[in-house]
N, C-alpha and C. Protein backbone atom coordinates (compact mmCIF):
# COMPACT_ATOMS: atom_id res chain seq x y z
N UNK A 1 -7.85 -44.54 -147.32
CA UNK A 1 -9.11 -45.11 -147.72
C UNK A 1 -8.93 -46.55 -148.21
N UNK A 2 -7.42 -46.68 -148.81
CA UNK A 2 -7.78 -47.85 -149.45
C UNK A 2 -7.36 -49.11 -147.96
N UNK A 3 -6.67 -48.76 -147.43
CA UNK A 3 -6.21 -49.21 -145.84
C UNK A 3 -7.82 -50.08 -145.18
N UNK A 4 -8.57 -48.97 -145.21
CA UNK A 4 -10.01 -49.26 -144.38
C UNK A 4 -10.51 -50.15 -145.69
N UNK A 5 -10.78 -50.03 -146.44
CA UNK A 5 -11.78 -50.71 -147.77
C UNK A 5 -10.50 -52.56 -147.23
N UNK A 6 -9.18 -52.57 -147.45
CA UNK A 6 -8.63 -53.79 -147.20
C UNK A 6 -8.72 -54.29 -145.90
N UNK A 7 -8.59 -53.55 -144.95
CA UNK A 7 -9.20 -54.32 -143.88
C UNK A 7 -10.49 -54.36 -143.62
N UNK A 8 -11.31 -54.10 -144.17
CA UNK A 8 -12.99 -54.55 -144.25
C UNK A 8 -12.89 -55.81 -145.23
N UNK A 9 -11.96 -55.64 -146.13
CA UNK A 9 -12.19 -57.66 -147.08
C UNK A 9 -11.33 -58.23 -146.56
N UNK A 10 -10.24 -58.05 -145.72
CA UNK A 10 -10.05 -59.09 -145.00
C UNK A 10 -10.98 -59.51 -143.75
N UNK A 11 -11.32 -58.73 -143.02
CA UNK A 11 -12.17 -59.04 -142.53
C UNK A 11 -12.99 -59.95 -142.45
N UNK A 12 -13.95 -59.28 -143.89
CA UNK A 12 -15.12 -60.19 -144.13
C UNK A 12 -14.41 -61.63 -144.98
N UNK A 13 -13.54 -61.53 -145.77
CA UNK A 13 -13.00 -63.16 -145.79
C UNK A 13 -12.13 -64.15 -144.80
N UNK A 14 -12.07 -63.22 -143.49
CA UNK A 14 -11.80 -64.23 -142.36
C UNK A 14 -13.07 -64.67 -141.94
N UNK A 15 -14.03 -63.72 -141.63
CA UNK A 15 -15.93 -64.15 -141.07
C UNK A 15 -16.20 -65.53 -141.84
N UNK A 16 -15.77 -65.44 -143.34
CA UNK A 16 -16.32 -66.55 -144.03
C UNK A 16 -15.85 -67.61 -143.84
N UNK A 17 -14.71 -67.82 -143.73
CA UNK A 17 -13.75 -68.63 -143.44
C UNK A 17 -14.08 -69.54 -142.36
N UNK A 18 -14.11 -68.43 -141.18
CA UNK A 18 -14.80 -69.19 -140.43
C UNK A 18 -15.91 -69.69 -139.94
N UNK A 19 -17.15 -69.41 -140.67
CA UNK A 19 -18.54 -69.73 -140.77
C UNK A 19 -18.03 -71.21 -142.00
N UNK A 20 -17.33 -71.54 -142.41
CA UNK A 20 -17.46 -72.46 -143.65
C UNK A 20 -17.12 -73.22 -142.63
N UNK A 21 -15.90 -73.19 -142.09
CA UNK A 21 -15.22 -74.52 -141.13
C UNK A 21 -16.03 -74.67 -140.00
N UNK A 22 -16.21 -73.81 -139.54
CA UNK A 22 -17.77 -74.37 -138.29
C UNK A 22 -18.90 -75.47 -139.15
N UNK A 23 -19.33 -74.76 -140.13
CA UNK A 23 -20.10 -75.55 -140.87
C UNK A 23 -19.77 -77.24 -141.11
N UNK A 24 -18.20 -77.14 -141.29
CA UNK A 24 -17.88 -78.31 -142.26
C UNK A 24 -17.45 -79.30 -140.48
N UNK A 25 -17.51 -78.43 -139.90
CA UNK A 25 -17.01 -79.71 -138.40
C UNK A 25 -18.10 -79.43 -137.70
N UNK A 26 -19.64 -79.02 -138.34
CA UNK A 26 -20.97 -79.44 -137.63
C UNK A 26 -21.46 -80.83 -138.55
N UNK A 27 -21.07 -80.56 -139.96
CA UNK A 27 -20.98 -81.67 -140.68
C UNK A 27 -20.34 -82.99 -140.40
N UNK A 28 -19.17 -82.57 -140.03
CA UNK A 28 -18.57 -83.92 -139.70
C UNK A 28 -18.87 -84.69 -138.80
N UNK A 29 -19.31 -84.03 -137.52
CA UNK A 29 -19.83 -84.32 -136.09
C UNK A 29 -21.72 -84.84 -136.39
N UNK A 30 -21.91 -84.51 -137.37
CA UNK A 30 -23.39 -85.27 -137.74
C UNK A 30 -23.05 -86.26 -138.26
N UNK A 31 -22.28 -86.31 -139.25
CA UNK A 31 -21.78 -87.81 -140.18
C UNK A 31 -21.34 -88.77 -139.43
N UNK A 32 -20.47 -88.43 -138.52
CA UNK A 32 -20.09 -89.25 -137.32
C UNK A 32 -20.99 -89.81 -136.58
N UNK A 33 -21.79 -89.24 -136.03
CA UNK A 33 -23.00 -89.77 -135.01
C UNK A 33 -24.04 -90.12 -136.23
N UNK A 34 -24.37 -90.22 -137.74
CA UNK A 34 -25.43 -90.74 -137.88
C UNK A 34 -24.74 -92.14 -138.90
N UNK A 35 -22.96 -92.13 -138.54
CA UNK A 35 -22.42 -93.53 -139.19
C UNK A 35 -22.72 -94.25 -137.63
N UNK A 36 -22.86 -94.07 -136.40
CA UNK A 36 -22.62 -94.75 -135.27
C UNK A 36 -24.06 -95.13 -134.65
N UNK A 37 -25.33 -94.02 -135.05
CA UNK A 37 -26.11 -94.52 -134.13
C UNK A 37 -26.72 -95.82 -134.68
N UNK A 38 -26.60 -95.57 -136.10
CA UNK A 38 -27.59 -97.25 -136.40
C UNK A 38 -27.12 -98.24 -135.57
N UNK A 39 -26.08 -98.63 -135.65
CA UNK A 39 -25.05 -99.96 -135.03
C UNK A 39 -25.76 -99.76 -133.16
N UNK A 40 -25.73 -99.11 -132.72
CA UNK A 40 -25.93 -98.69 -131.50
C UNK A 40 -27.53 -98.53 -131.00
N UNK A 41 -28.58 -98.42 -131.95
CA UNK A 41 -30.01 -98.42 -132.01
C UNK A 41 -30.06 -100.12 -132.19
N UNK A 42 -29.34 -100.81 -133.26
CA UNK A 42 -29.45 -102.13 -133.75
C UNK A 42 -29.29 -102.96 -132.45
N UNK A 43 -28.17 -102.71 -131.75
CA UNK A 43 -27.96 -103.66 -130.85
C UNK A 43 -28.38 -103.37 -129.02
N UNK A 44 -28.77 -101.98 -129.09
CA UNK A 44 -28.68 -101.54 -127.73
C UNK A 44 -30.65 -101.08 -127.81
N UNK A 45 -30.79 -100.71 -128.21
CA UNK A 45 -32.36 -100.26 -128.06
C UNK A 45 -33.83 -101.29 -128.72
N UNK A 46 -33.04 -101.85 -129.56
CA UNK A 46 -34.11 -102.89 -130.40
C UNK A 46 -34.37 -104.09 -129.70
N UNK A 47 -33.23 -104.64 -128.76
CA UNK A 47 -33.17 -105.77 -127.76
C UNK A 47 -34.38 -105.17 -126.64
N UNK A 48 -34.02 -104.35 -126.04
CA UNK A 48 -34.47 -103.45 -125.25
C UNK A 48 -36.59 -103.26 -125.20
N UNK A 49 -36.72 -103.32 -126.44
CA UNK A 49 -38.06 -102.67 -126.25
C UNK A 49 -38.72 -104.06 -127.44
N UNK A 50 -37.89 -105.39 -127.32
CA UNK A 50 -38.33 -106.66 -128.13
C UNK A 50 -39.51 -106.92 -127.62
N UNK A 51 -39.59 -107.26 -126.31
CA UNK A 51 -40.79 -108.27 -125.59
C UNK A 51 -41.92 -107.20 -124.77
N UNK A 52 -41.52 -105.88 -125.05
CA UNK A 52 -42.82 -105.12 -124.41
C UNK A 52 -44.01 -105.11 -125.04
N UNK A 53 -44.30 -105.65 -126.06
CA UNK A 53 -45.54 -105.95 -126.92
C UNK A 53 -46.52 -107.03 -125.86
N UNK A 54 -45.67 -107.87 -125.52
CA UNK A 54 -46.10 -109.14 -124.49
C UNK A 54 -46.57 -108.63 -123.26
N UNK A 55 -46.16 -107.51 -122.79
CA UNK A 55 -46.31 -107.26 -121.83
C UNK A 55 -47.13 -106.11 -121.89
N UNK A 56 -47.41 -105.57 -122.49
CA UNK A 56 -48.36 -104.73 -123.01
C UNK A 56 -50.05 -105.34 -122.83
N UNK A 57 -49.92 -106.65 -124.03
CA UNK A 57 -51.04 -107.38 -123.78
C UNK A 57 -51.34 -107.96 -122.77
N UNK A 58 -50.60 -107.57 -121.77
CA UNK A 58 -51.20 -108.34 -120.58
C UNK A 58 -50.81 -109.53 -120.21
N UNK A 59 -49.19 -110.56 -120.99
CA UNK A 59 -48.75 -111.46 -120.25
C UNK A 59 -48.01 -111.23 -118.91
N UNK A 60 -47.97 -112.53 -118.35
CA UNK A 60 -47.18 -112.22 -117.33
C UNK A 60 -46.44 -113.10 -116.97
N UNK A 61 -45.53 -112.47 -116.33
CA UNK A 61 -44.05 -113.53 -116.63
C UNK A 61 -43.82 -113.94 -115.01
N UNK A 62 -43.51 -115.11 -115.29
CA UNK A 62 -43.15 -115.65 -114.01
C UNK A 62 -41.49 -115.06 -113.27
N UNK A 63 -41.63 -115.49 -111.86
CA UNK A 63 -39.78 -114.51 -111.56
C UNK A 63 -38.54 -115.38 -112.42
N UNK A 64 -38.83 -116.44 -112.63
CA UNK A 64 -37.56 -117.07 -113.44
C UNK A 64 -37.60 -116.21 -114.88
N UNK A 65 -38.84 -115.27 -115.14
CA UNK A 65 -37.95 -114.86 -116.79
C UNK A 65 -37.77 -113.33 -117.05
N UNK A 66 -38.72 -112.76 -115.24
CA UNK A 66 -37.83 -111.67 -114.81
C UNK A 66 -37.01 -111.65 -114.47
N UNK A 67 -36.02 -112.75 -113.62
CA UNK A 67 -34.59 -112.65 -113.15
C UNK A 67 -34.03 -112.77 -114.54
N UNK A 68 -34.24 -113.23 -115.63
CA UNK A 68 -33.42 -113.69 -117.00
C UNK A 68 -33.44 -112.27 -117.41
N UNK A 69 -34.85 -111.73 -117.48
CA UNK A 69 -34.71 -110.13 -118.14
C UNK A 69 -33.54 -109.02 -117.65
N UNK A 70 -33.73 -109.27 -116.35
CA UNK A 70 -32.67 -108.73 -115.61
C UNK A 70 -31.50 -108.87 -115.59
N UNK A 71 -31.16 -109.54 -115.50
CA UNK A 71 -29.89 -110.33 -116.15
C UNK A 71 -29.26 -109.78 -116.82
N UNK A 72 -30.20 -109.95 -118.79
CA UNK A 72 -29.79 -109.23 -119.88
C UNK A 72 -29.56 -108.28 -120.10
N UNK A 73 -31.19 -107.46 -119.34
CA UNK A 73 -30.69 -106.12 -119.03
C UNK A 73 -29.43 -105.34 -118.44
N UNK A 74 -29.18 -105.64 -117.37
CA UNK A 74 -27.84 -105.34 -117.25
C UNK A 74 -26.45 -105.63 -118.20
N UNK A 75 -26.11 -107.04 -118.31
CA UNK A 75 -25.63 -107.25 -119.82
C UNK A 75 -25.44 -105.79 -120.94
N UNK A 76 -26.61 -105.79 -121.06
CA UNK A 76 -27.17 -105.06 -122.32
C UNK A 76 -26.36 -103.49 -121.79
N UNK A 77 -26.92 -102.99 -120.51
CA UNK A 77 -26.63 -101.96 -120.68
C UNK A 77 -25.12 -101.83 -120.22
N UNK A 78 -24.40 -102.86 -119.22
CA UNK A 78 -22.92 -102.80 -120.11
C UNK A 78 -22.29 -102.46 -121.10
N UNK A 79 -23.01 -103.44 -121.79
CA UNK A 79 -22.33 -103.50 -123.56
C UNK A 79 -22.71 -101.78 -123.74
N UNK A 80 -23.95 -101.40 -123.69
CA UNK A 80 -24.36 -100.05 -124.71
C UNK A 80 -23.60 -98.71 -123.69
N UNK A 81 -23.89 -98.60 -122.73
CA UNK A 81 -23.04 -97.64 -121.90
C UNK A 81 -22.02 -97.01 -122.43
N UNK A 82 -21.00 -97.36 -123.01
CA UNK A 82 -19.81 -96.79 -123.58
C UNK A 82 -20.11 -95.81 -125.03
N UNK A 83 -21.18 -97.03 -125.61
CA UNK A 83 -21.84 -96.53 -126.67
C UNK A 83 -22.74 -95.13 -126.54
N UNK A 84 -23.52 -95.89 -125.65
CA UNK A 84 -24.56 -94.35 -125.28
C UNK A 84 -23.70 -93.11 -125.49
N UNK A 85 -22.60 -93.00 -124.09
CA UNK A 85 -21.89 -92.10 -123.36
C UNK A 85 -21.57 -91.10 -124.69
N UNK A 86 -20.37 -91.76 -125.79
CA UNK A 86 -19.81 -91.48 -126.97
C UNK A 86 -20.92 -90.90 -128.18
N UNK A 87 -22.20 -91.25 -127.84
CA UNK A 87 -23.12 -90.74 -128.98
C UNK A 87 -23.89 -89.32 -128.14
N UNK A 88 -23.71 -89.43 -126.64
CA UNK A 88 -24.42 -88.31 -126.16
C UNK A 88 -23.09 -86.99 -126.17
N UNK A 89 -21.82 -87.95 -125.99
CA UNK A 89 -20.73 -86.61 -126.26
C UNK A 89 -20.45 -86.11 -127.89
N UNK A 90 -20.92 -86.74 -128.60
CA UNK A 90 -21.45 -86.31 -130.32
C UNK A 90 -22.23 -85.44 -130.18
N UNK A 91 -23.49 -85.43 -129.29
CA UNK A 91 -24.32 -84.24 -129.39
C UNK A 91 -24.27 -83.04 -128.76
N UNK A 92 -23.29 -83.37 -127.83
CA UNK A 92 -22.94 -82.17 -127.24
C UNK A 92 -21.91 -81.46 -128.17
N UNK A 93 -21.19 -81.89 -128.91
CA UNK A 93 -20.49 -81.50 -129.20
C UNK A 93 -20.77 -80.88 -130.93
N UNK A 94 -22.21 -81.35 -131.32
CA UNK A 94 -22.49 -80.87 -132.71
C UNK A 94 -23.79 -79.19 -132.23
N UNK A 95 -23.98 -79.60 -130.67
CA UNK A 95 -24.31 -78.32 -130.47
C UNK A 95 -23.68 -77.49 -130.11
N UNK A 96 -22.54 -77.73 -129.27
CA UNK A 96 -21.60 -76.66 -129.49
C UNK A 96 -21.00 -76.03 -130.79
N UNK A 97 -21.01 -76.67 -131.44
CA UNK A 97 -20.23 -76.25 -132.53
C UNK A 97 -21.40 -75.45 -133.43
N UNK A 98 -22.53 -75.70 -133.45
CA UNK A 98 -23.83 -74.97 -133.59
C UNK A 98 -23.95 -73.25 -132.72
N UNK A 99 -23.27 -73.33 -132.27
CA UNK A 99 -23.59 -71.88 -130.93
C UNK A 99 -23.14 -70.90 -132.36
């Protein structure tokens, strides 16, 4: 009896064990992605959606400052690409660790 009663608390203090450390590396994997996305919203998405107000109201841009947009744009999504990639494998990976 006492055999079954000790392997039922070990048991249940391995379950915990490992519900704490899942916990603490869903934690970490959030802290991580919410120290990275500001920097990555700041420079990759805020450029991005600057001049659609203008274009919203109805200016219109001649091809010399669509070829410039274009341009940047690409630029831009150079630079953020790596970034993106690394913040979308954060989320995959804070939902896995979520299952």
């Amino acid at each position: 009896m006492r055999f079954v009663a000790l392997s039922l608390l070990l048991l249940w203090i391995l379950t915990m064990a490992g519900c704490e450390s899942k916990a603490a590396k869903v934690k970490k994997l959030q802290d991580q992605y919410n120290a990275e996305y500001p920097t990555y919203a700041k420079e990759c998405l805020d450029p991005e959606t600057a001049g659609s107000g203008d274009l919203l109201a109805g200016k219109k841009l001649t091809q010399e400052e669509i070829a410039a947009l274009e341009a940047k744009k690409k630029e831009r999504d150079a630079h953020c690409k790596p970034q993106a990639d690394r913040l979308a494998e954060l989320q995959k990976q804070i939902l896995a660790a979520q299952q």
